[in-house]
N, C-alpha and C. Protein backbone atom coordinates (compact mmCIF):
# COMPACT_ATOMS: atom_id res chain seq x y z
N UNK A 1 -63.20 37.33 -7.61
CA UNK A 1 -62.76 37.81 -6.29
C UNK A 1 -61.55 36.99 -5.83
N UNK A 2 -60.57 37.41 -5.36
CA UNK A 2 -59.07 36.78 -4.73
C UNK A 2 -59.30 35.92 -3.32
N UNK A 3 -58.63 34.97 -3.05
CA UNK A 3 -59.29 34.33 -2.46
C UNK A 3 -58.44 35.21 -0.90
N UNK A 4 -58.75 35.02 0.12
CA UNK A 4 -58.05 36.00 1.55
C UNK A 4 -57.29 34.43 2.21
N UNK A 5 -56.53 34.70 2.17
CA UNK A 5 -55.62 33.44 3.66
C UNK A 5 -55.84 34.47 4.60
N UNK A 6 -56.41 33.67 6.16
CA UNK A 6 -56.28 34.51 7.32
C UNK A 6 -55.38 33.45 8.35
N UNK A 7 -55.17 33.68 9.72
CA UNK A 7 -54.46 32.48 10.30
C UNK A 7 -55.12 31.16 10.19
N UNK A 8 -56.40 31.67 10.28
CA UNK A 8 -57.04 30.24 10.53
C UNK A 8 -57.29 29.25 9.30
N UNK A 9 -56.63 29.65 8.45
CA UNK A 9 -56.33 28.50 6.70
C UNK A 9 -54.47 28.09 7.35
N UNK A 10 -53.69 28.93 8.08
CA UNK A 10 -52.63 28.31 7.96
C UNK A 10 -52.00 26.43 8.99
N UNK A 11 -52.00 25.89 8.13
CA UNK A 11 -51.84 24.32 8.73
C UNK A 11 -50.83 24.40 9.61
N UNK A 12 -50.82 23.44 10.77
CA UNK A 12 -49.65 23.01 11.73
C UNK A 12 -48.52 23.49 11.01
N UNK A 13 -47.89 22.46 10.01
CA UNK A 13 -46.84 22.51 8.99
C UNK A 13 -46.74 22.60 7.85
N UNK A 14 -45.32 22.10 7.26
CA UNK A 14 -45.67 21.77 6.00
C UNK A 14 -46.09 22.80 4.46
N UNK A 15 -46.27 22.55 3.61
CA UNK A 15 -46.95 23.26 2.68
C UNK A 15 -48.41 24.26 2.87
N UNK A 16 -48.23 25.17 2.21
CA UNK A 16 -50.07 26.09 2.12
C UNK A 16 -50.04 26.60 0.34
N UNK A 17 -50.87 25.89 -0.29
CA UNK A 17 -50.53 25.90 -1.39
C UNK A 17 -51.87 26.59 -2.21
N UNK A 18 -51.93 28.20 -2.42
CA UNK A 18 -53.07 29.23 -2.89
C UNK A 18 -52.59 29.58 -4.19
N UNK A 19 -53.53 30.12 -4.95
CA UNK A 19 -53.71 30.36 -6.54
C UNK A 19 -52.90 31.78 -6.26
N UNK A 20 -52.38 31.83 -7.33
CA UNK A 20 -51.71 33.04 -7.50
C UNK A 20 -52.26 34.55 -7.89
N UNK A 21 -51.91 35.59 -6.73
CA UNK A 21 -52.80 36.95 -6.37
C UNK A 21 -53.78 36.55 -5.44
N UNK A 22 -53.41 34.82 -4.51
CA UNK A 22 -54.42 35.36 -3.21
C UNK A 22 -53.36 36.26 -2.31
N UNK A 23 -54.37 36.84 -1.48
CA UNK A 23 -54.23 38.18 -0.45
C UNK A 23 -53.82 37.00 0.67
N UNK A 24 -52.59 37.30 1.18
CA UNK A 24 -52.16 36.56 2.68
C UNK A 24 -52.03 37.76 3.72
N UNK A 25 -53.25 37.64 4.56
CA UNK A 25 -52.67 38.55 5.72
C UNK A 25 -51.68 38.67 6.51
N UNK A 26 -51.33 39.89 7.14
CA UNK A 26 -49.79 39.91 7.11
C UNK A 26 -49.50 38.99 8.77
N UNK A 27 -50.96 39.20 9.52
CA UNK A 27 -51.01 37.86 10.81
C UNK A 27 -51.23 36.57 10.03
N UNK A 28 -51.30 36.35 8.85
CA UNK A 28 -51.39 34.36 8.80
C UNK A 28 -49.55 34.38 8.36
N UNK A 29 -49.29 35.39 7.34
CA UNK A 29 -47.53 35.33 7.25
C UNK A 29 -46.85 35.16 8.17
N UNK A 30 -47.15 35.68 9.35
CA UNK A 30 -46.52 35.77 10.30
C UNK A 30 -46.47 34.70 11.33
N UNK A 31 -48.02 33.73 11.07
CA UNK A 31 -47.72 32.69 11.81
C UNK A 31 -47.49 31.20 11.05
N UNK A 32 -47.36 31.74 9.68
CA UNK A 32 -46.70 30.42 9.14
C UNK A 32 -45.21 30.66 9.03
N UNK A 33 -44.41 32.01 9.33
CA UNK A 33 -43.60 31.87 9.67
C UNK A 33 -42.85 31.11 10.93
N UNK A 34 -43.34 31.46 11.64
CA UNK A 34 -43.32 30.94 12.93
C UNK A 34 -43.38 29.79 12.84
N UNK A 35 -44.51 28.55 12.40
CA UNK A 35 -44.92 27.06 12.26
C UNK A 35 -43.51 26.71 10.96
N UNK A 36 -42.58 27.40 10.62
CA UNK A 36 -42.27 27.02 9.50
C UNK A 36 -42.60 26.22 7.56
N UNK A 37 -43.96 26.61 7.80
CA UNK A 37 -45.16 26.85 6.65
C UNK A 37 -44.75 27.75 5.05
N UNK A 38 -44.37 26.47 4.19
CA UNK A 38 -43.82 27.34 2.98
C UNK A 38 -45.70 27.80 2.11
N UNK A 39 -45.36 28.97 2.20
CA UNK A 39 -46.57 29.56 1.34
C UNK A 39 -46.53 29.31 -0.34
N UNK A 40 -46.61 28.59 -1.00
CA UNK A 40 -46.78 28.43 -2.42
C UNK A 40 -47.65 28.99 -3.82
N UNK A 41 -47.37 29.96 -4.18
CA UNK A 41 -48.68 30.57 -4.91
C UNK A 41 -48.12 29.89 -6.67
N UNK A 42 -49.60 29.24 -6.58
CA UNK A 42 -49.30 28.81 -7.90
C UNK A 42 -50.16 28.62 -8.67
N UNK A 43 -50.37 28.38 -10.10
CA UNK A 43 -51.73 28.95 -11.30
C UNK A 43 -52.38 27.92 -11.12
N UNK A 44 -54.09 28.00 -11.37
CA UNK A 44 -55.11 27.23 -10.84
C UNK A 44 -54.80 26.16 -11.40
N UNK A 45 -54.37 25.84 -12.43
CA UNK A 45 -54.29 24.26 -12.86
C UNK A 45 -52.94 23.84 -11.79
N UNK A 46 -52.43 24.08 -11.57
CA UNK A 46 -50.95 23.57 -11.08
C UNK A 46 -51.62 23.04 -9.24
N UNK A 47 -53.01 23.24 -8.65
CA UNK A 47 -53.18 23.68 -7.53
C UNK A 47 -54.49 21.86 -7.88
N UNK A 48 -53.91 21.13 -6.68
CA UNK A 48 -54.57 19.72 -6.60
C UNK A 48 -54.97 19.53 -5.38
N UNK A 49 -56.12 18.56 -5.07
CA UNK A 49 -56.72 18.83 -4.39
C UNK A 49 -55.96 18.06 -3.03
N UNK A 50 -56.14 17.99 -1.99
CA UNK A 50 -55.94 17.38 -0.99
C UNK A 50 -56.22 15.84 -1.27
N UNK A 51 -54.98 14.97 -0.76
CA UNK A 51 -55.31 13.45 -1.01
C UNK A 51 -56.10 12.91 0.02
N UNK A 52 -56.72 11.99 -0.13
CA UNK A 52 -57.67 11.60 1.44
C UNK A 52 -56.58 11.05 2.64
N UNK A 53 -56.68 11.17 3.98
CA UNK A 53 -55.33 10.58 4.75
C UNK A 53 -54.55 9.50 3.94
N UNK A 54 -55.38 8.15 3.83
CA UNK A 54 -54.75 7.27 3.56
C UNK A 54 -53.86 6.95 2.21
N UNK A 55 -53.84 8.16 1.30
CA UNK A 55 -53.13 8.51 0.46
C UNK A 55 -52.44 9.33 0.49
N UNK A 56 -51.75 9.88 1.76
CA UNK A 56 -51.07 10.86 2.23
C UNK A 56 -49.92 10.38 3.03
N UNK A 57 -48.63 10.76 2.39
CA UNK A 57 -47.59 10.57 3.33
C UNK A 57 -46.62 12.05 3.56
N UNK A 58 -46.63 11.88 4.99
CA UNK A 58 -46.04 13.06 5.32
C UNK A 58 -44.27 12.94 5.19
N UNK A 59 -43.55 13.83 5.11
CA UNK A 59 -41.99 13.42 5.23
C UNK A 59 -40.99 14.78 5.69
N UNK A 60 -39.83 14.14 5.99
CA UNK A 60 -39.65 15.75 6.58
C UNK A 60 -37.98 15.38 7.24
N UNK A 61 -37.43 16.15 7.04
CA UNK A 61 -35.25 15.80 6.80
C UNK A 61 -34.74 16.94 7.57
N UNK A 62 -33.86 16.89 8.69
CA UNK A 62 -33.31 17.80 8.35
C UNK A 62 -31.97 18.25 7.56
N UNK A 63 -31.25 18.84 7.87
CA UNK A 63 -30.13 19.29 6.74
C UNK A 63 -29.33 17.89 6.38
N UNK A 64 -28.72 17.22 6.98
CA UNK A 64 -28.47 15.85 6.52
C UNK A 64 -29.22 14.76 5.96
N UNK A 65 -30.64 15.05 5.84
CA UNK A 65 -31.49 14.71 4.77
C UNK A 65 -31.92 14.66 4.06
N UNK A 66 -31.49 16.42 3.74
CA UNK A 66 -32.26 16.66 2.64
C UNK A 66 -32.65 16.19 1.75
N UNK A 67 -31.11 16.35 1.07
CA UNK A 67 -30.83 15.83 -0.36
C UNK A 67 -31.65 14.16 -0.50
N UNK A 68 -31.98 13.67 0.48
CA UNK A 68 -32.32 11.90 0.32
C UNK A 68 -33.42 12.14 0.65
N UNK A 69 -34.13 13.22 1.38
CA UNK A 69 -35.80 13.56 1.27
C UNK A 69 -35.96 13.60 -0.25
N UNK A 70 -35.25 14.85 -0.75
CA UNK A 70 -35.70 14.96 -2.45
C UNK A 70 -35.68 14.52 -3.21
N UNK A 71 -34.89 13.11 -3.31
CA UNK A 71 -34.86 12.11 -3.79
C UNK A 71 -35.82 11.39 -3.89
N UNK A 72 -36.48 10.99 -2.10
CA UNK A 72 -37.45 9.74 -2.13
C UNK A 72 -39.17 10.28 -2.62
N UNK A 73 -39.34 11.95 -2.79
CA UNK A 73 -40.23 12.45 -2.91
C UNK A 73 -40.88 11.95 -4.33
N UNK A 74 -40.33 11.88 -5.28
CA UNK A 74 -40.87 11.09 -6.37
C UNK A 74 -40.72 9.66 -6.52
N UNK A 75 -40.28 9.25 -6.09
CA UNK A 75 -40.76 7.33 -5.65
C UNK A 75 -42.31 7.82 -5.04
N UNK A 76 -42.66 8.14 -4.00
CA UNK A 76 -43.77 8.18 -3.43
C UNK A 76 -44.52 8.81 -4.15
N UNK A 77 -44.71 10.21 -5.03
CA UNK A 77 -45.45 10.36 -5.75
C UNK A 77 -45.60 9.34 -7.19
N UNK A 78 -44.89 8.47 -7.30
CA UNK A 78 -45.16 7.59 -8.80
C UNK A 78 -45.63 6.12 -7.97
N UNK A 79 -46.01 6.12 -6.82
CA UNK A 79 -46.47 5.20 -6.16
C UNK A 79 -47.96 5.57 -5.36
N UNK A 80 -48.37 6.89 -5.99
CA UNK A 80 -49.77 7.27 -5.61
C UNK A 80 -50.01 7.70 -4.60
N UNK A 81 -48.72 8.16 -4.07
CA UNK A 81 -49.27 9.08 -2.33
C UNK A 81 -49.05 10.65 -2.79
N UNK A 82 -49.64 11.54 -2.21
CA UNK A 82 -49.86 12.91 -2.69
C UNK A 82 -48.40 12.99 -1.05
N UNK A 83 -47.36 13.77 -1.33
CA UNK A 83 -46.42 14.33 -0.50
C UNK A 83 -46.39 15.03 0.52
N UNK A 84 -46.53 15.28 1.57
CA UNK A 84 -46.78 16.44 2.79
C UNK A 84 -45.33 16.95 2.72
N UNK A 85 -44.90 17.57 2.67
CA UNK A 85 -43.15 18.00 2.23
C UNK A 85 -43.45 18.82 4.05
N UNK A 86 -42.44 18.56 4.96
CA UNK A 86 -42.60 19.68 6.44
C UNK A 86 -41.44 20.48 6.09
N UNK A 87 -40.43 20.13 5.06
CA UNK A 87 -39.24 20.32 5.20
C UNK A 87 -38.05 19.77 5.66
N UNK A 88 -37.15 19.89 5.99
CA UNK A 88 -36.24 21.27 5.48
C UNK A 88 -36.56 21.48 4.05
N UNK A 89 -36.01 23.04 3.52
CA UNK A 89 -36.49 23.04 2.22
C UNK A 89 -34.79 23.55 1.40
N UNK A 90 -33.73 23.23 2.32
CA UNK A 90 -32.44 23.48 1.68
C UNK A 90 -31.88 22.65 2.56
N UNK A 91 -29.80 23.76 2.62
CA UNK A 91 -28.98 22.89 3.27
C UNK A 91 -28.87 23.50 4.85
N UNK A 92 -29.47 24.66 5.41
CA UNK A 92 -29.21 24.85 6.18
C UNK A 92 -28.97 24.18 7.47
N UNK A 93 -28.49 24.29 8.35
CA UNK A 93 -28.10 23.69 9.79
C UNK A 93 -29.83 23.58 10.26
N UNK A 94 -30.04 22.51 10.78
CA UNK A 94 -31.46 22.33 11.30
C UNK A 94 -31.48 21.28 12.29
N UNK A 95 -32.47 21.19 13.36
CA UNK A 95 -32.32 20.22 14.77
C UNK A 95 -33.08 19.40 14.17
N UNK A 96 -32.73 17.79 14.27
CA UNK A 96 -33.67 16.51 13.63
C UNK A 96 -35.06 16.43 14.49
N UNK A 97 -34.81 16.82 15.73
CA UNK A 97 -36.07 16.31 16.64
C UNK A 97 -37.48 17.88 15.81
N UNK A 98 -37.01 18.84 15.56
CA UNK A 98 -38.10 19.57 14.86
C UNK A 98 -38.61 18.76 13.97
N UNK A 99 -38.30 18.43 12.84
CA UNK A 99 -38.38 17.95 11.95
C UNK A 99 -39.31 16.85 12.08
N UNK A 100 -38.42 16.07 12.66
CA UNK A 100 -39.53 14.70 13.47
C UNK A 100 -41.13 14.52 13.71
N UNK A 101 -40.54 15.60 14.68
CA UNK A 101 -42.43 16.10 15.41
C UNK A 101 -43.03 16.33 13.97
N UNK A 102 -42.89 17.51 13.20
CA UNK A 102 -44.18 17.89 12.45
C UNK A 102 -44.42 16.41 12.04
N UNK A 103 -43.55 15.85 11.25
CA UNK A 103 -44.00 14.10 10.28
C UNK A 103 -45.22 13.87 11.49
N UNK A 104 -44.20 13.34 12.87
CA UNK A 104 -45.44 12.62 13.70
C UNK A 104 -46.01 12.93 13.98
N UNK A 105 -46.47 14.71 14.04
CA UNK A 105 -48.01 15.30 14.39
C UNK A 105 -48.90 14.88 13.64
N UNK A 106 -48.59 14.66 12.06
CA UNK A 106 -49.16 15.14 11.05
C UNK A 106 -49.77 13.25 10.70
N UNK A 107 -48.84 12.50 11.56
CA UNK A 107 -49.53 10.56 11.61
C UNK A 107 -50.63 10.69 12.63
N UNK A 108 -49.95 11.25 13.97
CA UNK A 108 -50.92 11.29 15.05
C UNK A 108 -52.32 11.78 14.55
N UNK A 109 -52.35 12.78 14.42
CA UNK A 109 -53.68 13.49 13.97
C UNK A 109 -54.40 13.01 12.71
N UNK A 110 -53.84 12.24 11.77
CA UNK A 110 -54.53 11.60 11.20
C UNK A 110 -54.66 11.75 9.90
N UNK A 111 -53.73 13.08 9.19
CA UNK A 111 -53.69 13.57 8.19
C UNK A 111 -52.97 13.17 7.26
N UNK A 112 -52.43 12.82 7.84
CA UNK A 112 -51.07 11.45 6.98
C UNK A 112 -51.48 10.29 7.66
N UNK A 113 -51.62 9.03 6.22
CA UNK A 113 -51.40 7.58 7.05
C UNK A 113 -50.39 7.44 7.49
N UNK A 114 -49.00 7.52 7.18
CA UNK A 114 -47.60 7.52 7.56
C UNK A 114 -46.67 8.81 7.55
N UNK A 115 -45.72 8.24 7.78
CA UNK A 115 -44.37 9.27 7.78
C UNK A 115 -42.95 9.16 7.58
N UNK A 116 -42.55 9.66 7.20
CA UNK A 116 -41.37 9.44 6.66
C UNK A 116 -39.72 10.61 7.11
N UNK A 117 -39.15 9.83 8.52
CA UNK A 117 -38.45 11.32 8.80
C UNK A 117 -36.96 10.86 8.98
N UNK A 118 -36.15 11.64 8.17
CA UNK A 118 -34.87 11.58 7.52
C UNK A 118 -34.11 12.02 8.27
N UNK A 119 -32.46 12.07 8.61
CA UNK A 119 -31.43 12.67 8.92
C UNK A 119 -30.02 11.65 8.83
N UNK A 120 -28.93 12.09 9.56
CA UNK A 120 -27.56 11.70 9.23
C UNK A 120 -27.81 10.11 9.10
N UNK A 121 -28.36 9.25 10.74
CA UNK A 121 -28.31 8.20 11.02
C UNK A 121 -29.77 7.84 11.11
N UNK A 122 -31.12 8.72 11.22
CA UNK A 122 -32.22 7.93 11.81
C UNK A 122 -32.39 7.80 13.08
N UNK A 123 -31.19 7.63 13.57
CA UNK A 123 -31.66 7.21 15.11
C UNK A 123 -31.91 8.28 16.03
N UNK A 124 -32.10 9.73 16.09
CA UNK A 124 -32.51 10.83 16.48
C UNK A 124 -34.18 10.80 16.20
N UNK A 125 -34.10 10.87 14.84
CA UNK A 125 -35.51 11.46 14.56
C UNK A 125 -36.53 10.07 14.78
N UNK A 126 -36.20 8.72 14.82
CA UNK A 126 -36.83 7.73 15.49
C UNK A 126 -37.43 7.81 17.04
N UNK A 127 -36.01 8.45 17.67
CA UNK A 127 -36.45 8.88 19.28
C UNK A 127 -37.57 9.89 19.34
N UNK A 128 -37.65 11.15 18.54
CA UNK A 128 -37.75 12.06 18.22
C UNK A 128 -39.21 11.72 18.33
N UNK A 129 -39.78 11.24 17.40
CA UNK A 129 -41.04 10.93 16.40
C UNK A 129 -41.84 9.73 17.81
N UNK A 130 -40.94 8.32 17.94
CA UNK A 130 -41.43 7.91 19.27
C UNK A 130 -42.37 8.57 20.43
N UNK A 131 -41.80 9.88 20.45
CA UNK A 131 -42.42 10.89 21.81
C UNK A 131 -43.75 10.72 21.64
N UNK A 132 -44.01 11.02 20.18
CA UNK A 132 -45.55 11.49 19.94
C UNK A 132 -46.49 10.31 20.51
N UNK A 133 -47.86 10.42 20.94
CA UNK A 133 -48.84 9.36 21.51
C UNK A 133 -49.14 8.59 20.02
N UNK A 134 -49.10 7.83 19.65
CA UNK A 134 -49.93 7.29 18.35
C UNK A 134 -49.01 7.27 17.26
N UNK A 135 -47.79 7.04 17.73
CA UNK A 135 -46.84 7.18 16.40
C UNK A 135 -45.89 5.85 16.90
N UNK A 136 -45.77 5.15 16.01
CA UNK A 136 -44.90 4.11 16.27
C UNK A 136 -43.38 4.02 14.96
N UNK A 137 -42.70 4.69 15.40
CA UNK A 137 -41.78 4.99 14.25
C UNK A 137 -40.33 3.51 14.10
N UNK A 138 -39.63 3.50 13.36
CA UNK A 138 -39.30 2.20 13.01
C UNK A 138 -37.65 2.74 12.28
N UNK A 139 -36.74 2.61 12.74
CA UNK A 139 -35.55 2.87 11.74
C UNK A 139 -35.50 1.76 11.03
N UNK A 140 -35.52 1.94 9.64
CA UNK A 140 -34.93 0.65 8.97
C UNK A 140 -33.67 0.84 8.09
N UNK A 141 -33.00 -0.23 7.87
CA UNK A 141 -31.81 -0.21 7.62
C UNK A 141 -31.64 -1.27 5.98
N UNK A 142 -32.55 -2.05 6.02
CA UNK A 142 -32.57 -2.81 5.09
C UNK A 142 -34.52 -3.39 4.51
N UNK A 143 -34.42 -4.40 3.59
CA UNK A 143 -35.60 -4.45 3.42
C UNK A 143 -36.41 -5.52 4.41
N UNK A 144 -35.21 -6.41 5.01
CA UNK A 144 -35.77 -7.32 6.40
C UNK A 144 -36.57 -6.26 7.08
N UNK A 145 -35.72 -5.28 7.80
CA UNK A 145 -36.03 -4.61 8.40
C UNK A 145 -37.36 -3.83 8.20
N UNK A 146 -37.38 -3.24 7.08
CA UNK A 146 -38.51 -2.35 6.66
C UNK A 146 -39.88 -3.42 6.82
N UNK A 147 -39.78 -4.19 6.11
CA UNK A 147 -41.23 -5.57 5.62
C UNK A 147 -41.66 -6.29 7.93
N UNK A 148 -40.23 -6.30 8.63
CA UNK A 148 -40.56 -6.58 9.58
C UNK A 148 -41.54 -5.22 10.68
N UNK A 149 -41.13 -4.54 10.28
CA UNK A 149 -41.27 -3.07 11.06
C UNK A 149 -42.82 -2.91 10.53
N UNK A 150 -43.51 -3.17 9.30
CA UNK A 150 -44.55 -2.96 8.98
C UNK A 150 -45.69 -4.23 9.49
N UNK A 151 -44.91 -5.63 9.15
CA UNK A 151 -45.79 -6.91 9.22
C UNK A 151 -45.98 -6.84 10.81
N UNK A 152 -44.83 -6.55 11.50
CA UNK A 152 -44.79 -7.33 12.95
C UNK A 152 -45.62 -6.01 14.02
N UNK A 153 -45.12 -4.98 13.49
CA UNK A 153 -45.50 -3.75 14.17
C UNK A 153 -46.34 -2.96 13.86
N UNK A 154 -46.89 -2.69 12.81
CA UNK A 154 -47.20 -1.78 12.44
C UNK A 154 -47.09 -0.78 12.49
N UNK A 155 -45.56 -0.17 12.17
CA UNK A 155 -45.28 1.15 12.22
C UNK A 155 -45.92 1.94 11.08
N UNK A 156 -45.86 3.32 11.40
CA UNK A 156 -46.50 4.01 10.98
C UNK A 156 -45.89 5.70 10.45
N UNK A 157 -44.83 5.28 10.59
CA UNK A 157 -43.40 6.39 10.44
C UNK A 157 -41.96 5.45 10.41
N UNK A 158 -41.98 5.84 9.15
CA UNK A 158 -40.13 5.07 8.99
C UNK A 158 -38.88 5.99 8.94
N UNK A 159 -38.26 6.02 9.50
CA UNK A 159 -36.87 6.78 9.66
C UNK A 159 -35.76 5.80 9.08
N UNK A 160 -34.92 7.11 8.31
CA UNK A 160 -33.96 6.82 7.55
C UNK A 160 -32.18 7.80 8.02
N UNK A 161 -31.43 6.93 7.41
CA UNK A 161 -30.00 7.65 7.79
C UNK A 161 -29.37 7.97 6.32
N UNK A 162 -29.53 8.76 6.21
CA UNK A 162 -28.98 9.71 4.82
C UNK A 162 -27.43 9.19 5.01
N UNK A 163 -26.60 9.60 6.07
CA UNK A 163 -25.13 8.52 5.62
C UNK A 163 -25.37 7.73 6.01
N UNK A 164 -26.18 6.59 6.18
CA UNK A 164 -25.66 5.13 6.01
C UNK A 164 -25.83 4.09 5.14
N UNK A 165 -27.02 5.11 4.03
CA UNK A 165 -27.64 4.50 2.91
C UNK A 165 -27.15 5.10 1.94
N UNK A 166 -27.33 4.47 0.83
CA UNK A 166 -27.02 4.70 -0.86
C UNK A 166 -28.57 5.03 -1.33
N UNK A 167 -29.15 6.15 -1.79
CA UNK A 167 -30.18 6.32 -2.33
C UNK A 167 -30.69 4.56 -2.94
N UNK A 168 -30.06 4.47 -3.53
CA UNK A 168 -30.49 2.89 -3.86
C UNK A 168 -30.96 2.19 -2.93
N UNK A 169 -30.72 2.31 -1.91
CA UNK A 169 -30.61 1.71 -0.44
C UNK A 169 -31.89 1.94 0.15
N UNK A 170 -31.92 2.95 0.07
CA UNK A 170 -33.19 3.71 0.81
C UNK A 170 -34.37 3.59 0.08
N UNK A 171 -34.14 3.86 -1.45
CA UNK A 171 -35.68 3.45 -2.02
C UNK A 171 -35.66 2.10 -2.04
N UNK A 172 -35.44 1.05 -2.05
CA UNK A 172 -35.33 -0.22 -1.58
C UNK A 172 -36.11 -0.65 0.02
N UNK A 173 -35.65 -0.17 0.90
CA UNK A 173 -36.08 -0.29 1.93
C UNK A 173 -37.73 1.02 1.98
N UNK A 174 -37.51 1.93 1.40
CA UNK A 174 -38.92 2.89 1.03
C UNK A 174 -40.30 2.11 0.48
N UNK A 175 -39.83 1.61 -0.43
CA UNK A 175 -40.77 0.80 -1.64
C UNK A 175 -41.28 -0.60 -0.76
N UNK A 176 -40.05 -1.42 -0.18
CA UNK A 176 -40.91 -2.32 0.59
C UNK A 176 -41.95 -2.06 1.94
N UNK A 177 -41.06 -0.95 2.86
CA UNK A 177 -42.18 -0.36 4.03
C UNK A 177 -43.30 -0.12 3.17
N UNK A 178 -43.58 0.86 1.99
CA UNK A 178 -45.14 1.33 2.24
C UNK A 178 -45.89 0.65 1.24
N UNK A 179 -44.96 -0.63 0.65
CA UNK A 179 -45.94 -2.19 0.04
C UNK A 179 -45.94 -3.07 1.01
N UNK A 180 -45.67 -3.06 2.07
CA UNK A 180 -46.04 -3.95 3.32
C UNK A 180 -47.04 -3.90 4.27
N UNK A 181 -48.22 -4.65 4.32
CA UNK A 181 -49.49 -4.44 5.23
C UNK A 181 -49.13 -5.19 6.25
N UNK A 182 -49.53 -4.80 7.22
CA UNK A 182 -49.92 -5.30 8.27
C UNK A 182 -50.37 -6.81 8.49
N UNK A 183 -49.70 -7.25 9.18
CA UNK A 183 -49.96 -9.02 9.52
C UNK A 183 -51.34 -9.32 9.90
N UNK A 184 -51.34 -8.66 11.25
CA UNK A 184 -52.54 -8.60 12.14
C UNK A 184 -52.31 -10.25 12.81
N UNK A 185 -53.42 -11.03 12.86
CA UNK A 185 -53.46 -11.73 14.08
C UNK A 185 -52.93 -11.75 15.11
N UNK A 186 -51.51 -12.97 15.40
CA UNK A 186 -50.81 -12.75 16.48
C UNK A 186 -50.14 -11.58 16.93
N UNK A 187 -49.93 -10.94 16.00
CA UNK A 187 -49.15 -9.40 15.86
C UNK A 187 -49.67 -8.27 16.52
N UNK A 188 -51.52 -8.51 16.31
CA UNK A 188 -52.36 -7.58 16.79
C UNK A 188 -52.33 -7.49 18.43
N UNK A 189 -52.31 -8.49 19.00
CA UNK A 189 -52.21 -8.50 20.79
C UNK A 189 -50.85 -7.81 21.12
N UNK A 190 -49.69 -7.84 20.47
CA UNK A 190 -48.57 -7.03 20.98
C UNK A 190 -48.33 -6.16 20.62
N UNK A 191 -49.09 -5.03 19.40
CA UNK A 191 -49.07 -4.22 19.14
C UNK A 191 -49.95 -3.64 20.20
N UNK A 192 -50.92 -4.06 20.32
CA UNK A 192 -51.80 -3.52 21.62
C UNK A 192 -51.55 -3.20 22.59
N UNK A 193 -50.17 -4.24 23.55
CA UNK A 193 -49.50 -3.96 24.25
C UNK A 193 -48.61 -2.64 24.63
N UNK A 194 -47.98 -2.51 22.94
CA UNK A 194 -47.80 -1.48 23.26
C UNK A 194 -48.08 -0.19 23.17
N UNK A 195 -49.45 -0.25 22.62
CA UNK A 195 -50.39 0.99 22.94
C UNK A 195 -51.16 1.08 24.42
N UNK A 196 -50.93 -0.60 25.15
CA UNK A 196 -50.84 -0.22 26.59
C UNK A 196 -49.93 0.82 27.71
N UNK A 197 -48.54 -0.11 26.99
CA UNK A 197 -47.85 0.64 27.92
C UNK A 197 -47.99 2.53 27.40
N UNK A 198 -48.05 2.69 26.14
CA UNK A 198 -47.99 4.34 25.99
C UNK A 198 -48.83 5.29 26.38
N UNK A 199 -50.31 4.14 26.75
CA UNK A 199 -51.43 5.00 27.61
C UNK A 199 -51.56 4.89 29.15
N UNK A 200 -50.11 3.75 29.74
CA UNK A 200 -49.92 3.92 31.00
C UNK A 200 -49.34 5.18 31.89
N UNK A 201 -48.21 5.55 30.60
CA UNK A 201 -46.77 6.52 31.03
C UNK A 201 -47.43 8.07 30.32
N UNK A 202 -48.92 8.28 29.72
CA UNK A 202 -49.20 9.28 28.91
C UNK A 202 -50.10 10.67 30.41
N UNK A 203 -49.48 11.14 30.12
CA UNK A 203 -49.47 12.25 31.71
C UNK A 203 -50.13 13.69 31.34
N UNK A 204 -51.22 14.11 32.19
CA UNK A 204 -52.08 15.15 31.91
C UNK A 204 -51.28 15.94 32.20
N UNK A 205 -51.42 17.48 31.36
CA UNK A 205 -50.58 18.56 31.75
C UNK A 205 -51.26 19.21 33.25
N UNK A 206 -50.33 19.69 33.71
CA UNK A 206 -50.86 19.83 35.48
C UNK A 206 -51.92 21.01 35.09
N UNK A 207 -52.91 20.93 35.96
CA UNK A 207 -53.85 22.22 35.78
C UNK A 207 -52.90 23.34 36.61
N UNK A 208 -53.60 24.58 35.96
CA UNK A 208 -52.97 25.65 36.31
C UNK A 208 -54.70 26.25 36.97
């Protein structure tokens, strides 16, 4: 029997990845269009299972990223994280702050331990990704940077600048963020802090 996609199999973002000749209804097409959700049909061996969060990194570029998303996608898979790809999935013109969000929905909620969100400079999709409650995102620029952003902070989403790095550059600073744990002790009280201030300024939507 073929397996049925209805809306309620299609994820926030990202990939939906079914054996080839499942039946997609033409309402789940329609709303993974919408979520920007690449549908993947591919033969049962080729089809793996979901990694557990903490072997999950989400990542996600837009058009000035691409090319250095597709790059860093196999460093991370030969380093044992299963890929959340949100996209972009070419060169088209695309807004960084989209992009952003899915990575940091996809930390927030818990489905990814980290994230990984790309564009010209970084410093968009850092702001971008920031918004989210539970996402502490980190531009790094070098490997100081990256090893500090993980030890001191514990970020949990790293943003990158496709022109300001040399692929060399970037898996360099890639490879040290997600081999860098967490300090903890003294580190732990000001990280706390600032999960104070983000649950001070965090505002109920007005009832209607």
């Amino acid at each position: 029997m073929r397996q049925v996609i209805t809306v309620q199999d299609v994820p926030p973002s990202g990939e939906l990845r079914v054996p080839i000749g499942t039946i997609i209804t033409s309402s789940a097409q329609e709303v993974a269009a919408g979520r920007g959700v690449r549908i993947l049909e591919l033969p049962e061996d080729q089809l793996t299972a979901l990694a557990p969060p903490e072997k999950t990194i989400a990542i996600g570029a837009d058009h000035g990223g691409f090319q250095l998303k597709e790059a860093l996608k196999p460093l991370l898979e030969g380093l044992g994280f299963q890929v959340r790809d949100v996209g972009v999935h070419d060169e088209k013109p695309a807004d960084y702050p989209d992009l952003a969000l899915k990575v940091a929905e996809l930390v927030a909620a818990g489905t990814a331990a980290r994230g990984v969100a790309i564009d010209g400079a970084g410093i968009g999709s850092c702001m971008a990704a920031n918004k989210v409650p539970g996402v502490r995102a980190a531009l790094c620029y070098d490997k100081a940077s990256a090893r500090n952003s993980r030890e001191h902070n514990d970020s949990n989403v790293l943003t990158l600048g496709a022109r300001l790095l040399t692929q060399t550059q970037a898996e360099e600073v890639l490879r040290t963020w997600v081999g860098t744990p967490f300090a903890g002790g003294r580190h732990q009280a000001r990280v706390q802090k600032i999960l104070d201030i983000e649950r001070k300024y965090l505002k109920r939507a007005p009832s209607t």
